[in-house]
PDB file of N, CA and C in Angstrom:
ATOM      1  N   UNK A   1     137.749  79.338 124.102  1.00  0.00           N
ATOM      2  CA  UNK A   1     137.617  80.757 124.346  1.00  0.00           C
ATOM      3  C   UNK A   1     138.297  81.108 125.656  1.00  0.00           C
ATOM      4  N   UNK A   2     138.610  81.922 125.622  1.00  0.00           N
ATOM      5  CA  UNK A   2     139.263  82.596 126.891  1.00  0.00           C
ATOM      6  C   UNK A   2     138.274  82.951 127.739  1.00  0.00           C
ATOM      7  N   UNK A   3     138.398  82.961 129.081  1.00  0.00           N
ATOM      8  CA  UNK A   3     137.810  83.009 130.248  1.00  0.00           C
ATOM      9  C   UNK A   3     136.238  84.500 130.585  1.00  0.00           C
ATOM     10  N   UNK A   4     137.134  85.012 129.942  1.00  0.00           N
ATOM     11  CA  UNK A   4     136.145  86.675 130.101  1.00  0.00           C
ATOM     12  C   UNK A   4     135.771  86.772 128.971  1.00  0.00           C
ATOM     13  N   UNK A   5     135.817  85.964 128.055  1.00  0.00           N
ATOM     14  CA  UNK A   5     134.931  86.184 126.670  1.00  0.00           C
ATOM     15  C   UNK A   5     133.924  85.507 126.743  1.00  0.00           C
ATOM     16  N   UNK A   6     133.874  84.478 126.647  1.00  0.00           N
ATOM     17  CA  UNK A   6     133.038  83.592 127.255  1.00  0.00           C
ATOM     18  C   UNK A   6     131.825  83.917 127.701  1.00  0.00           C
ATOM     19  N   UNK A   7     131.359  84.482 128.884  1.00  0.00           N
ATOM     20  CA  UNK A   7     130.341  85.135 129.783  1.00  0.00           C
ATOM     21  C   UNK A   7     130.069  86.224 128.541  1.00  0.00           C
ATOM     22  N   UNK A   8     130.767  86.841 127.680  1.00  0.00           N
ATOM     23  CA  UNK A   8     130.246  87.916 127.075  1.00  0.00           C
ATOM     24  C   UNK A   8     129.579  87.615 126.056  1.00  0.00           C
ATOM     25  N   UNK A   9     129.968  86.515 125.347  1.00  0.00           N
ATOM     26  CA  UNK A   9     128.981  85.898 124.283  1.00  0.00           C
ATOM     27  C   UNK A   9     127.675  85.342 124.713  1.00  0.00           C
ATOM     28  N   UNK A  10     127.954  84.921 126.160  1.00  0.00           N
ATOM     29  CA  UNK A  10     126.410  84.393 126.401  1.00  0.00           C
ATOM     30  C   UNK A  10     125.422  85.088 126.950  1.00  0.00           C
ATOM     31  N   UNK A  11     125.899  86.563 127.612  1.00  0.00           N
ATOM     32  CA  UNK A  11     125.432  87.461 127.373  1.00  0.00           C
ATOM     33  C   UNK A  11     124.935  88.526 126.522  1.00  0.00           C
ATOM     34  N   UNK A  12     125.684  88.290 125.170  1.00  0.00           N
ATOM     35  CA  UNK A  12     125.259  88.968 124.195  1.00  0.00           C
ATOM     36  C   UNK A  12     124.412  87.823 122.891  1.00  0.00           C
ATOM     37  N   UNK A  13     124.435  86.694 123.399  1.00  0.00           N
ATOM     38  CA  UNK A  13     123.414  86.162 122.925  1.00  0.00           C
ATOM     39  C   UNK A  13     122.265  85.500 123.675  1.00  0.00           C
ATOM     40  N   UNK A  14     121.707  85.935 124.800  1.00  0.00           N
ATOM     41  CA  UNK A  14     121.175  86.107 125.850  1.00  0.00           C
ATOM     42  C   UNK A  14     119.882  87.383 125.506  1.00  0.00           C
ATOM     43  N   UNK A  15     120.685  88.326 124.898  1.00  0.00           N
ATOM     44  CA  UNK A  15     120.368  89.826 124.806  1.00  0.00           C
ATOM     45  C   UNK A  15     119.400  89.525 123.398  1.00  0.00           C
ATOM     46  N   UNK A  16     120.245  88.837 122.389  1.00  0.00           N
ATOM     47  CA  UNK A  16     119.590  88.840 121.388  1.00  0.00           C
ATOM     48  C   UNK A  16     118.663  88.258 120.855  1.00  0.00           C
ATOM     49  N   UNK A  17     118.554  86.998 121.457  1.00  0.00           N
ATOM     50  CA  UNK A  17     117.560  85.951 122.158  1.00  0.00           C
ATOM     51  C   UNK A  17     116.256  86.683 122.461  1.00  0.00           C
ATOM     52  N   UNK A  18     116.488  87.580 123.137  1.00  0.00           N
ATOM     53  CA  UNK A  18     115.540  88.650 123.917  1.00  0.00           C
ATOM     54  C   UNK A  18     115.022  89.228 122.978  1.00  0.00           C
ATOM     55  N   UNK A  19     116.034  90.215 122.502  1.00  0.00           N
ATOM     56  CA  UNK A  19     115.472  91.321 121.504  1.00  0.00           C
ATOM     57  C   UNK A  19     114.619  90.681 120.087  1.00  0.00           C
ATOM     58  N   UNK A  20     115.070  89.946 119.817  1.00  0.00           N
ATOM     59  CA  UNK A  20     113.643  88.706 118.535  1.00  0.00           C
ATOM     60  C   UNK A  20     112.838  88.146 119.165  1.00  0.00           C
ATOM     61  N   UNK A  21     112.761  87.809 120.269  1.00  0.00           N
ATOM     62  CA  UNK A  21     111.117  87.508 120.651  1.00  0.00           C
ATOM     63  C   UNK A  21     110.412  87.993 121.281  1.00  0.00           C
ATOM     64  N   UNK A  22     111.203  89.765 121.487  1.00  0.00           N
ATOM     65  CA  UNK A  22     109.884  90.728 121.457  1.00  0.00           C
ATOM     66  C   UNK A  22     109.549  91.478 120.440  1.00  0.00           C
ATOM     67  N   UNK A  23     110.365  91.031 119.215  1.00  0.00           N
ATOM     68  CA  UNK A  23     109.577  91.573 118.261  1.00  0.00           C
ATOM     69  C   UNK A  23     107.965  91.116 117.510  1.00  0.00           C
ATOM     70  N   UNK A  24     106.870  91.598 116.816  1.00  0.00           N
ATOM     71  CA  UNK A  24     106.193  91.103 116.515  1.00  0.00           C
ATOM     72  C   UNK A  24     106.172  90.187 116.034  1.00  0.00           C
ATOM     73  N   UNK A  25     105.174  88.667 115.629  1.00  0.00           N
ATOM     74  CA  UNK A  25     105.653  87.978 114.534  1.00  0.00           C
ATOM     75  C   UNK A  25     104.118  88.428 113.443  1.00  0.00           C
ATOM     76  N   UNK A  26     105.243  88.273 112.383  1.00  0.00           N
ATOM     77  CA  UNK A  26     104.477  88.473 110.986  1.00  0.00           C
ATOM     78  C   UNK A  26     103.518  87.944 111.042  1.00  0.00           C
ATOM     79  N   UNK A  27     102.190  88.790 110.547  1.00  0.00           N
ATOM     80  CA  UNK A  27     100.933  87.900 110.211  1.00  0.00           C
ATOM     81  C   UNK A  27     100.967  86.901 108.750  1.00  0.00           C
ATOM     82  N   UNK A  28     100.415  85.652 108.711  1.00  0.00           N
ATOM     83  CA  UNK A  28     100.828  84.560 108.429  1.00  0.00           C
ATOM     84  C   UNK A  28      99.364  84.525 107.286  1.00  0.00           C
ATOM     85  N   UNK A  29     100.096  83.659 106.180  1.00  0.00           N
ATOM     86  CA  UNK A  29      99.270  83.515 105.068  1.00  0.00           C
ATOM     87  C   UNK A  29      98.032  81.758 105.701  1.00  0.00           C
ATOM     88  N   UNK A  30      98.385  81.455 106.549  1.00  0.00           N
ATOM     89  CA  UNK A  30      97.588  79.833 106.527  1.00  0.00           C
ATOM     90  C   UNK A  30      97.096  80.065 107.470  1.00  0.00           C
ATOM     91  N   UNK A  31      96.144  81.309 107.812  1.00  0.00           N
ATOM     92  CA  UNK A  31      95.158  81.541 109.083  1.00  0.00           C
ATOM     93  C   UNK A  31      96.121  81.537 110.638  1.00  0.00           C
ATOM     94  N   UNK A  32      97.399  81.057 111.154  1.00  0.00           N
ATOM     95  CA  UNK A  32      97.760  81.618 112.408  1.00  0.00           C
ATOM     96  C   UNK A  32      97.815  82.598 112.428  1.00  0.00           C
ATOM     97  N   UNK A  33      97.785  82.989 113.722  1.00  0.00           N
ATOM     98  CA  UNK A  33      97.880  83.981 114.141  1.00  0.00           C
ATOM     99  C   UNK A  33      98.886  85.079 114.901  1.00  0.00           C
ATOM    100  N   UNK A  34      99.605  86.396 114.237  1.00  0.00           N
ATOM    101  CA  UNK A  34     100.326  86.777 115.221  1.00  0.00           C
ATOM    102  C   UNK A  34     100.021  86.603 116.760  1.00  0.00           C
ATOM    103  N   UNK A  35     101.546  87.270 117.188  1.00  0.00           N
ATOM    104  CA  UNK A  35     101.202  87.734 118.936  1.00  0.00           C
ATOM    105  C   UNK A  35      99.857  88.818 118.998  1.00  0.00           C
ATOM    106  N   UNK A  36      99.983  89.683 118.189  1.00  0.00           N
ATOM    107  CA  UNK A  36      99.590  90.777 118.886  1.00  0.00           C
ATOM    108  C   UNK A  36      97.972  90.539 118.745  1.00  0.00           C
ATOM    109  N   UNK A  37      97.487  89.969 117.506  1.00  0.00           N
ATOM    110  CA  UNK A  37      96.210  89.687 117.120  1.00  0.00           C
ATOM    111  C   UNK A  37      95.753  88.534 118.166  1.00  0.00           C
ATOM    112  N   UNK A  38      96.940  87.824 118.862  1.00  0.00           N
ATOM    113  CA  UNK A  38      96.084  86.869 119.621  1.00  0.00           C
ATOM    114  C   UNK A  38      95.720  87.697 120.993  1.00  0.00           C
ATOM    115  N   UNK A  39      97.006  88.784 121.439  1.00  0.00           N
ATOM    116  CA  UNK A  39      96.495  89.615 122.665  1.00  0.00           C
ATOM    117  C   UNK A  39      95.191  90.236 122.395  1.00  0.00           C
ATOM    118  N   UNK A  40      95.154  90.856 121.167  1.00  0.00           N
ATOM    119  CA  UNK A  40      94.064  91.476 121.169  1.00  0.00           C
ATOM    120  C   UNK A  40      92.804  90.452 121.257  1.00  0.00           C
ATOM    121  N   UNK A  41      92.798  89.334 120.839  1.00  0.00           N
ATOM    122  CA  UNK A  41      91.485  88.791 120.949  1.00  0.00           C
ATOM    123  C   UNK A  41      91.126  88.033 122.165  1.00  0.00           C
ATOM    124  N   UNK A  42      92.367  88.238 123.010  1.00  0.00           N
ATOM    125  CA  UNK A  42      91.771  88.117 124.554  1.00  0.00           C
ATOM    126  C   UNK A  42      91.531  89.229 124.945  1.00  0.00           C
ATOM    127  N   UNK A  43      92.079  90.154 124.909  1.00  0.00           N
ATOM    128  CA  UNK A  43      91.713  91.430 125.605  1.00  0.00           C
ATOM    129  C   UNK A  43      90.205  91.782 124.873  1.00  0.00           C
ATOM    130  N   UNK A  44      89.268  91.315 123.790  1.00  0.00           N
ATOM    131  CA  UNK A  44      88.291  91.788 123.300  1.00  0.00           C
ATOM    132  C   UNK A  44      87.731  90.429 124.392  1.00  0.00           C
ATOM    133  N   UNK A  45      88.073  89.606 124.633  1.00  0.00           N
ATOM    134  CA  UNK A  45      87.337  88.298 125.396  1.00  0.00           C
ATOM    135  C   UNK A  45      86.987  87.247 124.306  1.00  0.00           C
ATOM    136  N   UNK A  46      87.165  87.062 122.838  1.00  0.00           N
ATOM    137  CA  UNK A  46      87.262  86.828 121.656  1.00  0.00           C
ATOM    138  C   UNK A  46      87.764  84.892 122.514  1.00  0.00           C
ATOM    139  N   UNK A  47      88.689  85.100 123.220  1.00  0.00           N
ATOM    140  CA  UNK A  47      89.758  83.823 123.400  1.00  0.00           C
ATOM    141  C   UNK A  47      90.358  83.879 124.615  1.00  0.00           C
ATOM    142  N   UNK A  48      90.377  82.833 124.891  1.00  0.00           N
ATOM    143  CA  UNK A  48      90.835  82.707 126.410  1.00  0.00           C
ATOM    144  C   UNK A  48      92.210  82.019 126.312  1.00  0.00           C
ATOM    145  N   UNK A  49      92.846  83.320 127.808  1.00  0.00           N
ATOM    146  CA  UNK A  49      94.238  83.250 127.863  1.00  0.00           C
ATOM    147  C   UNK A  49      94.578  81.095 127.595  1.00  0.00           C
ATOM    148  N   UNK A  50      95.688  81.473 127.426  1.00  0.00           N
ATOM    149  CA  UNK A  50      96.441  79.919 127.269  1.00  0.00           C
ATOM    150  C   UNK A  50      96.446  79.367 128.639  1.00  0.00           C
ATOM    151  N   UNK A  51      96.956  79.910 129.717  1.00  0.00           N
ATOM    152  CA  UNK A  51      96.636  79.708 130.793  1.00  0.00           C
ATOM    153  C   UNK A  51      95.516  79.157 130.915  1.00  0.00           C
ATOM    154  N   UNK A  52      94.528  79.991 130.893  1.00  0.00           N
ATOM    155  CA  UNK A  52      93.281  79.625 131.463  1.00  0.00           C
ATOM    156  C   UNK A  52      92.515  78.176 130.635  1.00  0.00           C
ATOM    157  N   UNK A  53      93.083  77.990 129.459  1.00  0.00           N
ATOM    158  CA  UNK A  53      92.480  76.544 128.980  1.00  0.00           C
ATOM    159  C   UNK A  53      93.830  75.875 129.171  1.00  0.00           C
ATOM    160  N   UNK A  54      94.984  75.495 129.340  1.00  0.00           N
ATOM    161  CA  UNK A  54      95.349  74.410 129.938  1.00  0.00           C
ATOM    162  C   UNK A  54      95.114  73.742 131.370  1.00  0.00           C
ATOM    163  N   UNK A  55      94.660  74.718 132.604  1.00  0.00           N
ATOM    164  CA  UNK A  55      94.680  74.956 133.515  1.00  0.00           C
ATOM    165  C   UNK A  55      92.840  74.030 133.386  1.00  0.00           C
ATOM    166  N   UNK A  56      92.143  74.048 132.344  1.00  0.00           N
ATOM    167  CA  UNK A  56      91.217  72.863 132.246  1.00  0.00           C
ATOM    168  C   UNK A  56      91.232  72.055 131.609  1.00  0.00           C
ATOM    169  N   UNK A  57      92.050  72.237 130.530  1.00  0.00           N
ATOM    170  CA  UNK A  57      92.740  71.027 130.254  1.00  0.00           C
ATOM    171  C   UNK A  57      92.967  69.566 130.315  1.00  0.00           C
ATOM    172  N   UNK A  58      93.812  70.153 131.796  1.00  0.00           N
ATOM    173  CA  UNK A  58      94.915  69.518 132.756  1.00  0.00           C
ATOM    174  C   UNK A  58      93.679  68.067 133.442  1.00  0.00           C
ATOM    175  N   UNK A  59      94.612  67.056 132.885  1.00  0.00           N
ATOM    176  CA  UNK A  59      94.393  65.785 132.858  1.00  0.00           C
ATOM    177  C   UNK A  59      93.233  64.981 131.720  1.00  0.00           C
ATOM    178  N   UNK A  60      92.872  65.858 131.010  1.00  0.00           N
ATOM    179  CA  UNK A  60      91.970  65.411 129.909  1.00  0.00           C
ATOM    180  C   UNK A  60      92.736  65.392 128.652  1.00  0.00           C
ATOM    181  N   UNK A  61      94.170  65.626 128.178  1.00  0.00           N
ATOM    182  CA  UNK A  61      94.980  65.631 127.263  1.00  0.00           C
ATOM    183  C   UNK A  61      95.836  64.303 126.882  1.00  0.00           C
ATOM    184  N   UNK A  62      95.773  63.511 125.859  1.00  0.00           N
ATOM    185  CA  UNK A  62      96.322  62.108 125.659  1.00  0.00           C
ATOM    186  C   UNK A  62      97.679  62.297 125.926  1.00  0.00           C
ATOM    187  N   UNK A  63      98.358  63.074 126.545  1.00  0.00           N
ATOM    188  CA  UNK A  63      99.438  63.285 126.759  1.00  0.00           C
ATOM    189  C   UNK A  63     100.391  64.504 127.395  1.00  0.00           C
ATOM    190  N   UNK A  64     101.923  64.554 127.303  1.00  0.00           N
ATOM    191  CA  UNK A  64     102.045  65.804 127.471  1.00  0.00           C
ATOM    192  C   UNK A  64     102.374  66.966 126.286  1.00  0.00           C
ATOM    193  N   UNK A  65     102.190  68.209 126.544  1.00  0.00           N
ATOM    194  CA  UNK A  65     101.794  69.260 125.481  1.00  0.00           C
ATOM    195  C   UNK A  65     103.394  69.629 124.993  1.00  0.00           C
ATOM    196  N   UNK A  66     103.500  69.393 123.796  1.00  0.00           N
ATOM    197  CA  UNK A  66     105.008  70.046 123.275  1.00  0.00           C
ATOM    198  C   UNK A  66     104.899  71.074 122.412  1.00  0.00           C
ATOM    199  N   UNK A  67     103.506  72.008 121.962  1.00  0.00           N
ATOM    200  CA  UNK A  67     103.750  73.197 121.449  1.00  0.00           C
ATOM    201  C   UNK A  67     102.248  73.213 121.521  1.00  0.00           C
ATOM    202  N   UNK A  68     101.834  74.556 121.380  1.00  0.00           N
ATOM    203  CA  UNK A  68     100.733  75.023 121.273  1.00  0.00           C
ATOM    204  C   UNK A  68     100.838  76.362 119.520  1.00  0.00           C
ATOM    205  N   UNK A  69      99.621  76.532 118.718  1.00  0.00           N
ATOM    206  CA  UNK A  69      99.625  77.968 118.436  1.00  0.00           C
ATOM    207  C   UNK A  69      97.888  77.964 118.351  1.00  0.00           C
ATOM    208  N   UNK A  70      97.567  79.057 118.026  1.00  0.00           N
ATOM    209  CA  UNK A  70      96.591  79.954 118.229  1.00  0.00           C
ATOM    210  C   UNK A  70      96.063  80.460 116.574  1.00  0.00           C
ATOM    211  N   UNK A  71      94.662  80.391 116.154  1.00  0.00           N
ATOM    212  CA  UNK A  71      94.315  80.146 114.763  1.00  0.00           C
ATOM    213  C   UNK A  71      92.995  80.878 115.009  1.00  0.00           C
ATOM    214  N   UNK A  72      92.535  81.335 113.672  1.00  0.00           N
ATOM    215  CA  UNK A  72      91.310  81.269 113.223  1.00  0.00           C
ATOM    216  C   UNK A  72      90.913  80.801 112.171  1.00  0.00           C
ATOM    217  N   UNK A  73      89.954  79.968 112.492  1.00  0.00           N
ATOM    218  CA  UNK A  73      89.351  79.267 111.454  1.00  0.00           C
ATOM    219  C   UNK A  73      87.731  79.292 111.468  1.00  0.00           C
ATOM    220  N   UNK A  74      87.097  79.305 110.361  1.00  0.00           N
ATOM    221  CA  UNK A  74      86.241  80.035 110.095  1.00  0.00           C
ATOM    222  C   UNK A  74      85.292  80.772 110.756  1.00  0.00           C
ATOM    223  N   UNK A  75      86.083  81.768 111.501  1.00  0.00           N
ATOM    224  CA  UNK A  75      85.979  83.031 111.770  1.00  0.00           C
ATOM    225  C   UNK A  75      85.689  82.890 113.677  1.00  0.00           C
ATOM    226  N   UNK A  76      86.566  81.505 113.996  1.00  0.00           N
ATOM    227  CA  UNK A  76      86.600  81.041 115.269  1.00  0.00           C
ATOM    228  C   UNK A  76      87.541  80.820 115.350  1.00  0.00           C
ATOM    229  N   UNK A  77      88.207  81.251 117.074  1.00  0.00           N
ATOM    230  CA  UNK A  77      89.693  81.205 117.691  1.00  0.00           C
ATOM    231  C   UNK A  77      89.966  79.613 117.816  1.00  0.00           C
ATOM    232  N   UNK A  78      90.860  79.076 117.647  1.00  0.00           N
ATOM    233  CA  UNK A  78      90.998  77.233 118.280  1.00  0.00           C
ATOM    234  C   UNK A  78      92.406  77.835 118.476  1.00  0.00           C
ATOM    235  N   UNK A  79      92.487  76.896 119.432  1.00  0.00           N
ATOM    236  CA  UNK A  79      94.284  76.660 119.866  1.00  0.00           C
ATOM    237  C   UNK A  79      94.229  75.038 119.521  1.00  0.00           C
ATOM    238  N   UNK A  80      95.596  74.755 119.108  1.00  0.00           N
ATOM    239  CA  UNK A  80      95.992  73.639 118.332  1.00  0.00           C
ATOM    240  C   UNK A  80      97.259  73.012 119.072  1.00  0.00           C
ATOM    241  N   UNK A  81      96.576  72.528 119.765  1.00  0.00           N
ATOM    242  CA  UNK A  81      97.839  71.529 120.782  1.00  0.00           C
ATOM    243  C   UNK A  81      98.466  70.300 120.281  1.00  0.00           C
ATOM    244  N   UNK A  82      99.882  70.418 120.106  1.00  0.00           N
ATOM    245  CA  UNK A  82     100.938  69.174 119.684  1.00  0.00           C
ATOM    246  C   UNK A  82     101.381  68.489 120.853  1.00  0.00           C
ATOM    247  N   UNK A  83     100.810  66.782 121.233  1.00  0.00           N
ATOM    248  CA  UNK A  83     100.329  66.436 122.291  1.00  0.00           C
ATOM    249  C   UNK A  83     101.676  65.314 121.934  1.00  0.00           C
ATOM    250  N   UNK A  84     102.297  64.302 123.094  1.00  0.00           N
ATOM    251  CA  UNK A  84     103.074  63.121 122.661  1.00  0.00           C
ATOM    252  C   UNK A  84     102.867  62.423 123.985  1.00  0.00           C
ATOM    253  N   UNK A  85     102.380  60.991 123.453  1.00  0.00           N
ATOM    254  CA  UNK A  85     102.289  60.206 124.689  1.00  0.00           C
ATOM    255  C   UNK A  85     103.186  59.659 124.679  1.00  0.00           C
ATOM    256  N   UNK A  86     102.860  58.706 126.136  1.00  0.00           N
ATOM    257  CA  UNK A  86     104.435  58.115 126.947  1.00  0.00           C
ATOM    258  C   UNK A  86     104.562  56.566 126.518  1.00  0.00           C
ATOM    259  N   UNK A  87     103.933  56.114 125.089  1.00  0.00           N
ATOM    260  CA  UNK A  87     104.408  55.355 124.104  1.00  0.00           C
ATOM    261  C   UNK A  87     105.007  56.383 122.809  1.00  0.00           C
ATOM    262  N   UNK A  88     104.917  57.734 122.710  1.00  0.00           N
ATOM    263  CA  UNK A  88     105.600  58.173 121.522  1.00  0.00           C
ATOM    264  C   UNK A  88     105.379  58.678 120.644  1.00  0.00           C
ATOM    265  N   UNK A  89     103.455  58.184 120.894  1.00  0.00           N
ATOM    266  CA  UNK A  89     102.829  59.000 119.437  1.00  0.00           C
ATOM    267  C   UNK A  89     102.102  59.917 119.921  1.00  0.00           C
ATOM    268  N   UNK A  90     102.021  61.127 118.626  1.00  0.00           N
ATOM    269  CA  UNK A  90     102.120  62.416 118.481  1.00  0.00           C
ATOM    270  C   UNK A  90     100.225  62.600 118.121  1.00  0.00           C
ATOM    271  N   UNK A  91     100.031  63.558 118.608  1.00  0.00           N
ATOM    272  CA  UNK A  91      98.627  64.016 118.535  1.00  0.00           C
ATOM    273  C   UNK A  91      98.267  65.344 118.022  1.00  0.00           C
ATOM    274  N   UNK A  92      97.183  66.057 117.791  1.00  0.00           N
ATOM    275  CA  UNK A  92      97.297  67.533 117.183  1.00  0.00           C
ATOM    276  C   UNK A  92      95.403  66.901 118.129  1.00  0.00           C
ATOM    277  N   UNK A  93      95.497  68.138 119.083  1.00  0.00           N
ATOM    278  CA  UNK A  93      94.325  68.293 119.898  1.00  0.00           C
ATOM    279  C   UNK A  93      94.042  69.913 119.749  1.00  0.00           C
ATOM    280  N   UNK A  94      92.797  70.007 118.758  1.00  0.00           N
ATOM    281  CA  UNK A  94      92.092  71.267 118.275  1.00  0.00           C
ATOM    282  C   UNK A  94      90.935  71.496 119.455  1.00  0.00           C
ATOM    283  N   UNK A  95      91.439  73.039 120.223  1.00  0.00           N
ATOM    284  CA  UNK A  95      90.575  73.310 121.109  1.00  0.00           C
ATOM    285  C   UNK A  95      89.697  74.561 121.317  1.00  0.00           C
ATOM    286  N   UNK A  96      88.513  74.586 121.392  1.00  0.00           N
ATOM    287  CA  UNK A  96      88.004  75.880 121.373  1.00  0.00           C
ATOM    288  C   UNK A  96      88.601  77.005 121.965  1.00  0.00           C
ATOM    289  N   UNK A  97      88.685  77.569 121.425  1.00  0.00           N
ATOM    290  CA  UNK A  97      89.557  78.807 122.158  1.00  0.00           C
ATOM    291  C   UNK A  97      88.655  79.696 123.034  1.00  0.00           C
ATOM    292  N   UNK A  98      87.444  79.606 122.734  1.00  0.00           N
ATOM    293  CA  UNK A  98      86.149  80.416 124.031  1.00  0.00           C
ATOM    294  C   UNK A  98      85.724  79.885 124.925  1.00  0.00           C
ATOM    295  N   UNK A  99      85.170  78.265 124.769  1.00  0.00           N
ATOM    296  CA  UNK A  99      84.069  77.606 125.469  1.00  0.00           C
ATOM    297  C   UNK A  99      85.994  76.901 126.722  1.00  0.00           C
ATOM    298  N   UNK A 100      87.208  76.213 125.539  1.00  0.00           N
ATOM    299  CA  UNK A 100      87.830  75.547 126.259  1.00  0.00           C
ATOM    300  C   UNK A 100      87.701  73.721 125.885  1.00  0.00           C
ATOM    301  N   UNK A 101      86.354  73.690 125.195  1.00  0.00           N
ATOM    302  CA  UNK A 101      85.699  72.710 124.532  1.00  0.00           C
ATOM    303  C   UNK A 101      87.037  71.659 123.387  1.00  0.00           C
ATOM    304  N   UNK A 102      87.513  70.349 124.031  1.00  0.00           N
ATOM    305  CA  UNK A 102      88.076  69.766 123.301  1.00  0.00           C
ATOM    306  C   UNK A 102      87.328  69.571 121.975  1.00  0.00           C
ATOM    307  N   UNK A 103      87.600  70.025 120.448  1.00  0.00           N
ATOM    308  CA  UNK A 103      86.676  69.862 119.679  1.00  0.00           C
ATOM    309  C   UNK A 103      87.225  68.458 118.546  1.00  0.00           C
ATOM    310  N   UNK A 104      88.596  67.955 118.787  1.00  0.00           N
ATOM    311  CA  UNK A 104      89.239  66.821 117.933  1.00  0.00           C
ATOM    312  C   UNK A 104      90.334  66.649 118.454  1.00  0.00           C
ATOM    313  N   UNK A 105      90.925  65.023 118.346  1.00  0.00           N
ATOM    314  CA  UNK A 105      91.827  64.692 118.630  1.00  0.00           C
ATOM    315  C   UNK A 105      92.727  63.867 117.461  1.00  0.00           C
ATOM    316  N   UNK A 106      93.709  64.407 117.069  1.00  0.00           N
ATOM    317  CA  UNK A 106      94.025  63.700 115.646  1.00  0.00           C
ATOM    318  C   UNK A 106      95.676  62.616 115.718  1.00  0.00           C
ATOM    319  N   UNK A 107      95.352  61.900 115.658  1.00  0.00           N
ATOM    320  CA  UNK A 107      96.843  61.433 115.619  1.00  0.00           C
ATOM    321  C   UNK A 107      97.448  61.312 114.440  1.00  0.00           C
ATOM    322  N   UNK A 108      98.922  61.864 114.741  1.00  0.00           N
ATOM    323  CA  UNK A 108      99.340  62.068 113.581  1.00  0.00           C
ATOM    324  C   UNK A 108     100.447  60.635 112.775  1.00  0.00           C
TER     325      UNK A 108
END
């Protein structure tokens, strides 16, 4: 690419980058949860920010965290942490989303 094009593509995919992940995401047929349903169920106090349960978390996790999402399941918030230790294997750590309460640790 030529010199001044360049900067413009990565700016205009920079932009667009942007503009799709502030759009909503679709509410989901297998119990996750959109964005907006998860704001709202902190802002009701329903679930506590992500912040605030990694931040207790932090050092009780078989590893480090490579994705998080946010669920209800029967008719309770869990966040569902995708964990990988520093041998390799992969974990799914189901956490209360109110109390903060590690409730399972699953290896996958």
């Amino acid at each position: 690419m030529r010199p001044i094009v360049r900067p413009i593509v990565i700016v205009f995919a920079a932009l667009l980058a942007a503009a799709a992940l502030s759009l909503p995401c679709a509410a989901r047929a297998d119990g996750k949860a959109d964005q907006d349903a998860v704001r709202r169920a902190v802002e009701r106090g329903e679930l506590r920010p992500l912040a605030e349960i990694l931040a207790s978390l932090r050092g009780r996790l078989p590893g480090e965290v490579l994705g998080v999402e946010a669920e209800r399941r029967k008719g309770q918030w869990v966040y569902e942490f995708r964990v990988v230790d520093g041998n390799g294997r992969l974990y799914e750590v189901y956490v209360d989303g109110k109390s903060g309460a590690i409730e399972r640790i699953k290896e996958k």
